[in-house]
N, C-alpha and C. Protein backbone atom coordinates (compact mmCIF):
# COMPACT_ATOMS: atom_id res chain seq x y z
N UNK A 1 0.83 -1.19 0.00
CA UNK A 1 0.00 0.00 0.00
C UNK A 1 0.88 1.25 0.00
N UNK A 2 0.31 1.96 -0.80
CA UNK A 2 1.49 3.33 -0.59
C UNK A 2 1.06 4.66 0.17
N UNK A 3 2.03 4.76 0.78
CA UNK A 3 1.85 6.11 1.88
C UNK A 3 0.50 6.82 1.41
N UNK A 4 0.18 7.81 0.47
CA UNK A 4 -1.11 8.58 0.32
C UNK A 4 -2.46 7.63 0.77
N UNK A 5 -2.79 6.12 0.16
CA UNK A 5 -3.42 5.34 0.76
C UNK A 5 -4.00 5.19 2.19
N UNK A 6 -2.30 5.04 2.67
CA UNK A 6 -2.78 5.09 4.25
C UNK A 6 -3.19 6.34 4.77
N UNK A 7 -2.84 6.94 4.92
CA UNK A 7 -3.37 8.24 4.57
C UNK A 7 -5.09 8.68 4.64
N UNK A 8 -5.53 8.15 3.63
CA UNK A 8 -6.68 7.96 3.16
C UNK A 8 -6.96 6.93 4.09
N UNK A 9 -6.71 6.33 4.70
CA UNK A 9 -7.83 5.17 5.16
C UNK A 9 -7.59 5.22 6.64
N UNK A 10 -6.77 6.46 7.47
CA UNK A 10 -6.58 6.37 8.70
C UNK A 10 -7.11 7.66 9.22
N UNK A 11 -7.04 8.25 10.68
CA UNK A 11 -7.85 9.10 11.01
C UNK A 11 -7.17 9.77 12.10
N UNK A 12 -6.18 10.39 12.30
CA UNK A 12 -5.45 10.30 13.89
C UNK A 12 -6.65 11.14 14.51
N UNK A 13 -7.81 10.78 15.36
CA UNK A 13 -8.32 11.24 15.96
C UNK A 13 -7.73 13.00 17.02
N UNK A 14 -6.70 12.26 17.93
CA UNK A 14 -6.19 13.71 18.32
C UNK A 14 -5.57 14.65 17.73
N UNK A 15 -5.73 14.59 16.15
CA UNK A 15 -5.22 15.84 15.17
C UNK A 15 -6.45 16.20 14.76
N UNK A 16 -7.16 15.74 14.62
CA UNK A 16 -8.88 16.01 14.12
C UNK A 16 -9.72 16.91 14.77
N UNK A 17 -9.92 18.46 13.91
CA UNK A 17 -10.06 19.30 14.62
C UNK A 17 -11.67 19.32 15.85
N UNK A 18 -12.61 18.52 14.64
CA UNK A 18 -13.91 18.15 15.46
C UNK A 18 -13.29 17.46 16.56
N UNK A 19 -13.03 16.44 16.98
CA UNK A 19 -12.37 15.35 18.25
C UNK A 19 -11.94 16.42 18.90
N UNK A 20 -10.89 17.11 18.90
CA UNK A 20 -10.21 18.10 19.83
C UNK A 20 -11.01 18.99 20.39
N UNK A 21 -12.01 20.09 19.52
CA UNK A 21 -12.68 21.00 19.96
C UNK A 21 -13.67 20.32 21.07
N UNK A 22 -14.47 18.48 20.67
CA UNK A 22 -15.37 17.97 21.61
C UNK A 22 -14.60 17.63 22.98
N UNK A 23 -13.37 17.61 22.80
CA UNK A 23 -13.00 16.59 23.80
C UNK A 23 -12.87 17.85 24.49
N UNK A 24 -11.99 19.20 23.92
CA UNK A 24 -11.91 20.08 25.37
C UNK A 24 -13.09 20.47 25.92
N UNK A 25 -14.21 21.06 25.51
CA UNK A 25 -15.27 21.29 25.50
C UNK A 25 -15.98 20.29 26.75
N UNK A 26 -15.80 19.16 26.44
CA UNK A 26 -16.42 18.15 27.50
C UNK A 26 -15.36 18.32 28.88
N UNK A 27 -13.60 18.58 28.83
CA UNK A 27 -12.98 18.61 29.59
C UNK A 27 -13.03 19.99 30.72
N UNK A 28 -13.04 21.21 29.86
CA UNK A 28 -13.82 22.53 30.36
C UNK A 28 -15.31 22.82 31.55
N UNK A 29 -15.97 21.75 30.10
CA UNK A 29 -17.43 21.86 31.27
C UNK A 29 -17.00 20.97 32.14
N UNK A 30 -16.43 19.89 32.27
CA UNK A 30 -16.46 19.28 33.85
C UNK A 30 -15.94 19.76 34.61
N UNK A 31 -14.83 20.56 34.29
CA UNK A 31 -14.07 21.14 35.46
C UNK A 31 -14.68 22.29 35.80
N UNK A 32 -15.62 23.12 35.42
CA UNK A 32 -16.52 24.16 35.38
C UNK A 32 -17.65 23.70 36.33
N UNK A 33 -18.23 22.59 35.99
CA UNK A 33 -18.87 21.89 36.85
C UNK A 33 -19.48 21.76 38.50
N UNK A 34 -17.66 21.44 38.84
CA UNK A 34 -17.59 21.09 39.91
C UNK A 34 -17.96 22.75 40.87
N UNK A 35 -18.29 23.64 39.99
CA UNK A 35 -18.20 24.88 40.80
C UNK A 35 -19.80 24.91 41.01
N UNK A 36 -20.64 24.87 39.87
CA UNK A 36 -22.27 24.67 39.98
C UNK A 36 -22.55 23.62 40.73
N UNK A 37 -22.34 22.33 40.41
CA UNK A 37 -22.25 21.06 41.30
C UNK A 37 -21.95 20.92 43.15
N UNK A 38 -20.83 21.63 43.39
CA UNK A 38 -20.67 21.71 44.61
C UNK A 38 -21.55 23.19 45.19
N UNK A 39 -21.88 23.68 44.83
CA UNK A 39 -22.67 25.10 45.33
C UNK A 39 -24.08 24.81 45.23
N UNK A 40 -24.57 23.72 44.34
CA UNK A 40 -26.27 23.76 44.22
C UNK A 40 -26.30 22.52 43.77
N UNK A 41 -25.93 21.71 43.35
CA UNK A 41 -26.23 20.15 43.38
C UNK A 41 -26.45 20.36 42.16
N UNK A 42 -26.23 21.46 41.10
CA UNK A 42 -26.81 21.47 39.57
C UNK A 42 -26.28 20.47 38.69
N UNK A 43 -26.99 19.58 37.55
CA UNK A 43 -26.68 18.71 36.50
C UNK A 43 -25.97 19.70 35.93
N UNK A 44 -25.14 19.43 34.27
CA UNK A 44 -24.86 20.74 33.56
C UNK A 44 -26.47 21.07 32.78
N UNK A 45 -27.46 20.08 32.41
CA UNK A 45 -28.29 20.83 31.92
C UNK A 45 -29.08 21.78 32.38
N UNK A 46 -28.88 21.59 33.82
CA UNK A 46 -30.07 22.09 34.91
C UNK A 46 -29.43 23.93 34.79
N UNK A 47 -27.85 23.56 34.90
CA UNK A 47 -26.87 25.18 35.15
C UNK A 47 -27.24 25.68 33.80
N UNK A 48 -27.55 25.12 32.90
CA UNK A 48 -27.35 25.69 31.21
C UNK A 48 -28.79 26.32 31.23
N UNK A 49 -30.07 25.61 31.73
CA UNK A 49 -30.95 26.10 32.01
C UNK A 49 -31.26 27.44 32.95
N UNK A 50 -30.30 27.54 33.98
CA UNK A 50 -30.65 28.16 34.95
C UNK A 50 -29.72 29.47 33.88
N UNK A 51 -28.60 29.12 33.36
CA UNK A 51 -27.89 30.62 32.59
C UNK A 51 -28.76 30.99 31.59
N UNK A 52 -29.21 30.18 30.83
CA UNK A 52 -30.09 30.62 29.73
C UNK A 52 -31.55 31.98 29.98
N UNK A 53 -31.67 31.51 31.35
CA UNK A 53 -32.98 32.31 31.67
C UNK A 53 -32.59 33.69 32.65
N UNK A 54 -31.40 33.07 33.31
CA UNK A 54 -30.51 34.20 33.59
C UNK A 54 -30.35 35.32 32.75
N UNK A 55 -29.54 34.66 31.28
CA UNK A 55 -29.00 36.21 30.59
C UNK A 55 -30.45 36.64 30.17
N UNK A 56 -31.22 35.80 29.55
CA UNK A 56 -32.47 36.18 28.29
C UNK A 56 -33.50 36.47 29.28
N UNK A 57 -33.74 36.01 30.45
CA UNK A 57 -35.40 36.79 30.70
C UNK A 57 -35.76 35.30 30.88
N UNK A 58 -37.65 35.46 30.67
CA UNK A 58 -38.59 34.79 30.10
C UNK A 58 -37.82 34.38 28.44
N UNK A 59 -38.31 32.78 28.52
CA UNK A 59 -37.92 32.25 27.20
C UNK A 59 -38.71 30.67 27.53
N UNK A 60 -39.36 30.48 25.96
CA UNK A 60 -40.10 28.75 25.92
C UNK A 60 -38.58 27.87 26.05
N UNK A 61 -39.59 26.66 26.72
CA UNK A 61 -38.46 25.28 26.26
C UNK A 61 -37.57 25.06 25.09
N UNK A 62 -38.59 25.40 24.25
CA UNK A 62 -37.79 25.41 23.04
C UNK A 62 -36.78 26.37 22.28
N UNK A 63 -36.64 27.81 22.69
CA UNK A 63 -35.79 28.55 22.90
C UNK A 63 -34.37 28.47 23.79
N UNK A 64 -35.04 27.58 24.75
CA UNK A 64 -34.04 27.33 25.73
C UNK A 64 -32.90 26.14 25.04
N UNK A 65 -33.65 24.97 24.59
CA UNK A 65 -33.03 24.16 23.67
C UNK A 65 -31.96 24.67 22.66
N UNK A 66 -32.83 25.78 21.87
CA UNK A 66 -31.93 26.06 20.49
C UNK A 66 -30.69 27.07 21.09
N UNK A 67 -31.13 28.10 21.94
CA UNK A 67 -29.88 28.73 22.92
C UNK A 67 -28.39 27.94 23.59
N UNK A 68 -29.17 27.02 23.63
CA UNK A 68 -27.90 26.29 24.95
C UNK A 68 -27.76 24.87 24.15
N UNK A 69 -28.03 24.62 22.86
CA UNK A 69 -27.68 23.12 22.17
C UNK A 69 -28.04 22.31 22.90
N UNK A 70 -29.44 22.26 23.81
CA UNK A 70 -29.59 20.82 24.60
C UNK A 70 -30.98 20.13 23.68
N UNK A 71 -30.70 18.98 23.85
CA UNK A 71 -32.14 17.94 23.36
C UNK A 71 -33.22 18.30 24.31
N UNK A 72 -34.43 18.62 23.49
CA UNK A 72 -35.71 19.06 24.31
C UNK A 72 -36.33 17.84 25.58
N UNK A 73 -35.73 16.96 25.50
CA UNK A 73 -35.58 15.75 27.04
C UNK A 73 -34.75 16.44 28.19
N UNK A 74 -33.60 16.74 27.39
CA UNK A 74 -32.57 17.54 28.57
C UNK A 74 -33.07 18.61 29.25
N UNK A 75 -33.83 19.57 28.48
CA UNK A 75 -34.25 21.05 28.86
C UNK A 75 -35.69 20.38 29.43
N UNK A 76 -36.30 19.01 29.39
CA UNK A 76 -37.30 19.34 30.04
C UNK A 76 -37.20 18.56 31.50
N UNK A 77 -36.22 18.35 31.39
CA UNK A 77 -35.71 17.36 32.74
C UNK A 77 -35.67 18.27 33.27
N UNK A 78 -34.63 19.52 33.38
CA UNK A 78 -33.86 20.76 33.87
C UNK A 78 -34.97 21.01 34.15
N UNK A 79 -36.02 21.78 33.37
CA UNK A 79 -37.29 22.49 33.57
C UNK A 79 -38.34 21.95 34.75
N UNK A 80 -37.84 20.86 35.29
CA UNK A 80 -38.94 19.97 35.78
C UNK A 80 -38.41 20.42 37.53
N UNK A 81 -36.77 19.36 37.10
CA UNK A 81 -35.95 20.07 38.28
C UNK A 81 -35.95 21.36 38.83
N UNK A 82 -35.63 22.36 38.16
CA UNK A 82 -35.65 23.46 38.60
C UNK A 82 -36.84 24.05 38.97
N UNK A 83 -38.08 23.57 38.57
CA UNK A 83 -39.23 23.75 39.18
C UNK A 83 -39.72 23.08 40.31
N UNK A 84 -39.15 22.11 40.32
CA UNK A 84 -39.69 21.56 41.82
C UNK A 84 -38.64 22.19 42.40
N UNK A 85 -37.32 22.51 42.83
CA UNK A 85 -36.59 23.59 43.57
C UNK A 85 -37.13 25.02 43.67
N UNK A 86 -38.43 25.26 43.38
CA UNK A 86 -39.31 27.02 43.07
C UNK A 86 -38.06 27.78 42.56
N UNK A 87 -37.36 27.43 41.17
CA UNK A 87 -35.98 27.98 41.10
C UNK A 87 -36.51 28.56 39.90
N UNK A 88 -38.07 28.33 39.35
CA UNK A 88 -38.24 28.59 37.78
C UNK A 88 -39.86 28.53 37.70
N UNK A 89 -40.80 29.55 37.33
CA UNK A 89 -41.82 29.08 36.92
C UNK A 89 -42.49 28.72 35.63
N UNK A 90 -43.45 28.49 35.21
CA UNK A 90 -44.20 28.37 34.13
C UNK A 90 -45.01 28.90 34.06
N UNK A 91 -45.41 29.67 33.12
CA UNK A 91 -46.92 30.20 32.64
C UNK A 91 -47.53 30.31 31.17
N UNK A 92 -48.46 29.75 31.16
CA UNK A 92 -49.28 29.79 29.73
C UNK A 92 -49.03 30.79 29.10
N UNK A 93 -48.50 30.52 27.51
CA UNK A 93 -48.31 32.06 27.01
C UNK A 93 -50.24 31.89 26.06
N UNK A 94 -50.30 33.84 27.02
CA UNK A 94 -51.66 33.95 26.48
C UNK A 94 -52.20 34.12 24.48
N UNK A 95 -51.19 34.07 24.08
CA UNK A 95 -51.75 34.13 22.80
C UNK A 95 -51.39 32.52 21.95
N UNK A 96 -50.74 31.97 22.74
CA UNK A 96 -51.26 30.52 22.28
C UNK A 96 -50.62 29.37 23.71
N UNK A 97 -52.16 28.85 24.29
CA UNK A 97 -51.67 27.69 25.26
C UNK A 97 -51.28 26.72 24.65
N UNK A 98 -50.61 26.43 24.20
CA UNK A 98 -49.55 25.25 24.19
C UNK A 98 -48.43 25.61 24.39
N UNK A 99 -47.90 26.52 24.44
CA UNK A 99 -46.59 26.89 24.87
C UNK A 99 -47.24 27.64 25.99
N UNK A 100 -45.09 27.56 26.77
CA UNK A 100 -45.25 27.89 28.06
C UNK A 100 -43.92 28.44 28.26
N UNK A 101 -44.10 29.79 28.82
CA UNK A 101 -43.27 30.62 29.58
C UNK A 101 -42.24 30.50 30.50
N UNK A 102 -41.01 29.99 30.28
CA UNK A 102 -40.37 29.83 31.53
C UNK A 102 -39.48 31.58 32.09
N UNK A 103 -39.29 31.43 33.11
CA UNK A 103 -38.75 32.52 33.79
C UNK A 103 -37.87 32.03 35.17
N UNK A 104 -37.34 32.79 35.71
CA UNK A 104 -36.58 32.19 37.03
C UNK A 104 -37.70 33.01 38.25
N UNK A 105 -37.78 32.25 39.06
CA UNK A 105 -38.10 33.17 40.41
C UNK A 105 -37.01 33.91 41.22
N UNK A 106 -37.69 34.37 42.22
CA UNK A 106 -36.05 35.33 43.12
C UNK A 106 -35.52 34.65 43.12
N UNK A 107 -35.55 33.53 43.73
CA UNK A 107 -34.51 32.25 44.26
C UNK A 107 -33.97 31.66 43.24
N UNK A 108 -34.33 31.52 42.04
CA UNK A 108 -33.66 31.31 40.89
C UNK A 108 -32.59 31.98 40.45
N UNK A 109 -33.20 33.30 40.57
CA UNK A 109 -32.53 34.73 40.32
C UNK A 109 -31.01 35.10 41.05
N UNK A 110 -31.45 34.49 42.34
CA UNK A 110 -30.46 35.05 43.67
C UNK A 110 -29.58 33.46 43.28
N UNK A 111 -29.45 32.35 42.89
CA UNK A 111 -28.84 31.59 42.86
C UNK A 111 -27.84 32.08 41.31
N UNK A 112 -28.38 32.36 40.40
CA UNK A 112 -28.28 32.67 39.16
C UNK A 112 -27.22 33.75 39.71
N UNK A 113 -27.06 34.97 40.32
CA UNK A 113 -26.45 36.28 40.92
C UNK A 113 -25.22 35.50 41.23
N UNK A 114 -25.30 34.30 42.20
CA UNK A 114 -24.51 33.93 43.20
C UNK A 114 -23.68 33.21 42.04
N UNK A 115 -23.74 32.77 40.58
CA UNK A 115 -23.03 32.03 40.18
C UNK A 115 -22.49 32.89 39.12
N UNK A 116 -22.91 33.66 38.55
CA UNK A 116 -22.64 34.33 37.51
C UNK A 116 -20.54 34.70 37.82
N UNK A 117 -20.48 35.14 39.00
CA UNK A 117 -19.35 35.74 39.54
C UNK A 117 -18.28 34.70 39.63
N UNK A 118 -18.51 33.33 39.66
CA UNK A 118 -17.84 32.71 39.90
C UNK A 118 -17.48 31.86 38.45
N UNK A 119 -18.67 32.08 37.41
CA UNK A 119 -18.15 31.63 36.04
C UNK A 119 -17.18 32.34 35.89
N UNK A 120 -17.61 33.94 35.78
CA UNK A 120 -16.38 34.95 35.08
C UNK A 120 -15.34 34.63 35.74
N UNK A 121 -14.64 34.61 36.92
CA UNK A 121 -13.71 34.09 37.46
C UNK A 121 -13.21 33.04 36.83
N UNK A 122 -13.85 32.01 36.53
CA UNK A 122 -13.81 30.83 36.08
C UNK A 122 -13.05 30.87 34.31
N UNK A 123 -14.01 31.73 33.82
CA UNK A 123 -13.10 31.64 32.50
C UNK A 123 -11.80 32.58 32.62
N UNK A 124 -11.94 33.63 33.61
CA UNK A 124 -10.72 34.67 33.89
C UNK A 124 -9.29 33.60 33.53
N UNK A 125 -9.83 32.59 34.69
CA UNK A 125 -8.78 31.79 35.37
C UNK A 125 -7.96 31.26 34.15
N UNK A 126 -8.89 30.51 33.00
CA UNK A 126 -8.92 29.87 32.22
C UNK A 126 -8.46 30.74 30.94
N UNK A 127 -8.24 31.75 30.82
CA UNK A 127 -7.77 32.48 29.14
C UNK A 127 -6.92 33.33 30.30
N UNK A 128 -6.18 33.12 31.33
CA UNK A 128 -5.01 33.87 31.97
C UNK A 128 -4.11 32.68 31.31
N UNK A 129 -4.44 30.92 31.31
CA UNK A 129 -3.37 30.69 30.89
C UNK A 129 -3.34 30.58 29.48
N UNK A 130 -3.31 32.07 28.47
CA UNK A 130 -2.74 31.91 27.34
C UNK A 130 -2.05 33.54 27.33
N UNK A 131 -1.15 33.46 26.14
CA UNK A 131 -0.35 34.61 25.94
C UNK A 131 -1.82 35.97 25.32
N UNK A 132 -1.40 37.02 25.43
CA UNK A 132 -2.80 38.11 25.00
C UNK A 132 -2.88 37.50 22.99
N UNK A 133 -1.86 37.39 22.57
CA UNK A 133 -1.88 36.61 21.48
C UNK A 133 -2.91 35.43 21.17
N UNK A 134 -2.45 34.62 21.85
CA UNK A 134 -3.11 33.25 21.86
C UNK A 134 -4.63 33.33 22.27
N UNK A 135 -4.92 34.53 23.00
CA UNK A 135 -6.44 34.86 23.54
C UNK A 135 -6.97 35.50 22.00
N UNK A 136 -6.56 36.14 21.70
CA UNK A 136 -7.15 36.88 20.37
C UNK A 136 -6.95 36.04 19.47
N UNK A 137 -6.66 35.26 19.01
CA UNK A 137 -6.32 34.46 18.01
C UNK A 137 -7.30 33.28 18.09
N UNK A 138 -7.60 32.54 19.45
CA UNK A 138 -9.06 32.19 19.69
C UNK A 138 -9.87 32.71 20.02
N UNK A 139 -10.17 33.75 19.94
CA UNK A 139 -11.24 34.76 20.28
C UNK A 139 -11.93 34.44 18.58
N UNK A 140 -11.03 34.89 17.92
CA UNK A 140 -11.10 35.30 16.23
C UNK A 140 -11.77 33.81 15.90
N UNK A 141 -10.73 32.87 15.80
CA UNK A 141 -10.71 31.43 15.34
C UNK A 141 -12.45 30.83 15.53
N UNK A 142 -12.34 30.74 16.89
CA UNK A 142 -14.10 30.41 17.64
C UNK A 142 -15.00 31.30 16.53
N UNK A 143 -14.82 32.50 16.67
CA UNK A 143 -16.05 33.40 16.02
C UNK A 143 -16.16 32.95 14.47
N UNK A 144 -15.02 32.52 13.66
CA UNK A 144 -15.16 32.03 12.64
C UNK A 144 -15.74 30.79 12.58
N UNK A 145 -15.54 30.00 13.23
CA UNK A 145 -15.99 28.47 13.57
C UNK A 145 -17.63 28.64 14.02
N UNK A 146 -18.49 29.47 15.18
CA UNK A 146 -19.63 29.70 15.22
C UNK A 146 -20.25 30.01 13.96
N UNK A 147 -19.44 31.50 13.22
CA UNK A 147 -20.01 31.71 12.20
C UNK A 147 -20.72 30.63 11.66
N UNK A 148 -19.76 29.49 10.87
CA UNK A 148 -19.68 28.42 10.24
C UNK A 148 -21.17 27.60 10.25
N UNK A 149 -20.81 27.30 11.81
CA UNK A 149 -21.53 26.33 12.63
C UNK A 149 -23.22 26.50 12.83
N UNK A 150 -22.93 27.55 13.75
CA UNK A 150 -24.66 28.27 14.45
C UNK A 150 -24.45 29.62 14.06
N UNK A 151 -24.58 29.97 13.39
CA UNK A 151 -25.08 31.69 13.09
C UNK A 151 -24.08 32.36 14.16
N UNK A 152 -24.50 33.82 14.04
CA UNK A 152 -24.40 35.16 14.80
C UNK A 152 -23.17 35.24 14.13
């Protein structure tokens, strides 16, 4: 078989830019985790839920889904959870009941306050270890890659 062949028929996974971007991504949020996790017992869908309604307000399940990339099982698990914690309510939206309104309550709100400070810290921590170079250069890189990917 000749070199270009193999080539063709192999895959080094840890050069593969999809593999790399999932694997840090999964390595990031866990270690991110342990900060929602140990402060409120949060799943990550439950925290993705609780930020989503944080930054945006009032927003449906299904907003919440397309915002935060979760499967509408995930966001309705979260939604369920966080409602039996009075961390989130629901309300009929009046111009069509079948959808439904989510929002945070105070206590949602005041948990949401209490974490916000400790993400930013969190990524502080996390783009201190690169050169101001290496921060702008993935700053750029990412925004091209979203472009790509999901809009904005």
């Amino acid at each position: 078989m000749e070199h270009g062949a193999d080539e063709a028929a192999s895959l080094e996974l840890e050069n593969f830019l999809p593999y790399r971007l999932n694997r840090l991504a999964e390595a990031v949020s866990r270690d991110f985790q342990t900060i929602y996790r140990t402060r409120h017992g949060l799943t990550r869908p439950e925290w993705r839920l609780l930020a989503s309604l944080g930054q945006h307000g009032t927003m449906t399940a299904t907003e919440v889904g397309r915002d935060s990339a979760m499967h509408k099982t995930k966001v309705s698990r979260a939604v369920s959870a966080l409602e039996e914690r009075r961390w989130l309510k629901r309300e009929t939206d009046p111009e069509d009941r079948r959808v439904e309104r989510l929002a945070l309550t105070p206590v949602g709100a005041k948990a949401y306050a209490e974490l916000v400070p400790l993400a930013r810290r969190f990524e502080a921590d996390l783009l201190r270890t690169l050169a101001p170079a290496e921060r702008k250069a993935l700053s750029v890189g990412l925004a091209a890659i979203e472009r790509r990917f999901v809009g904005g």
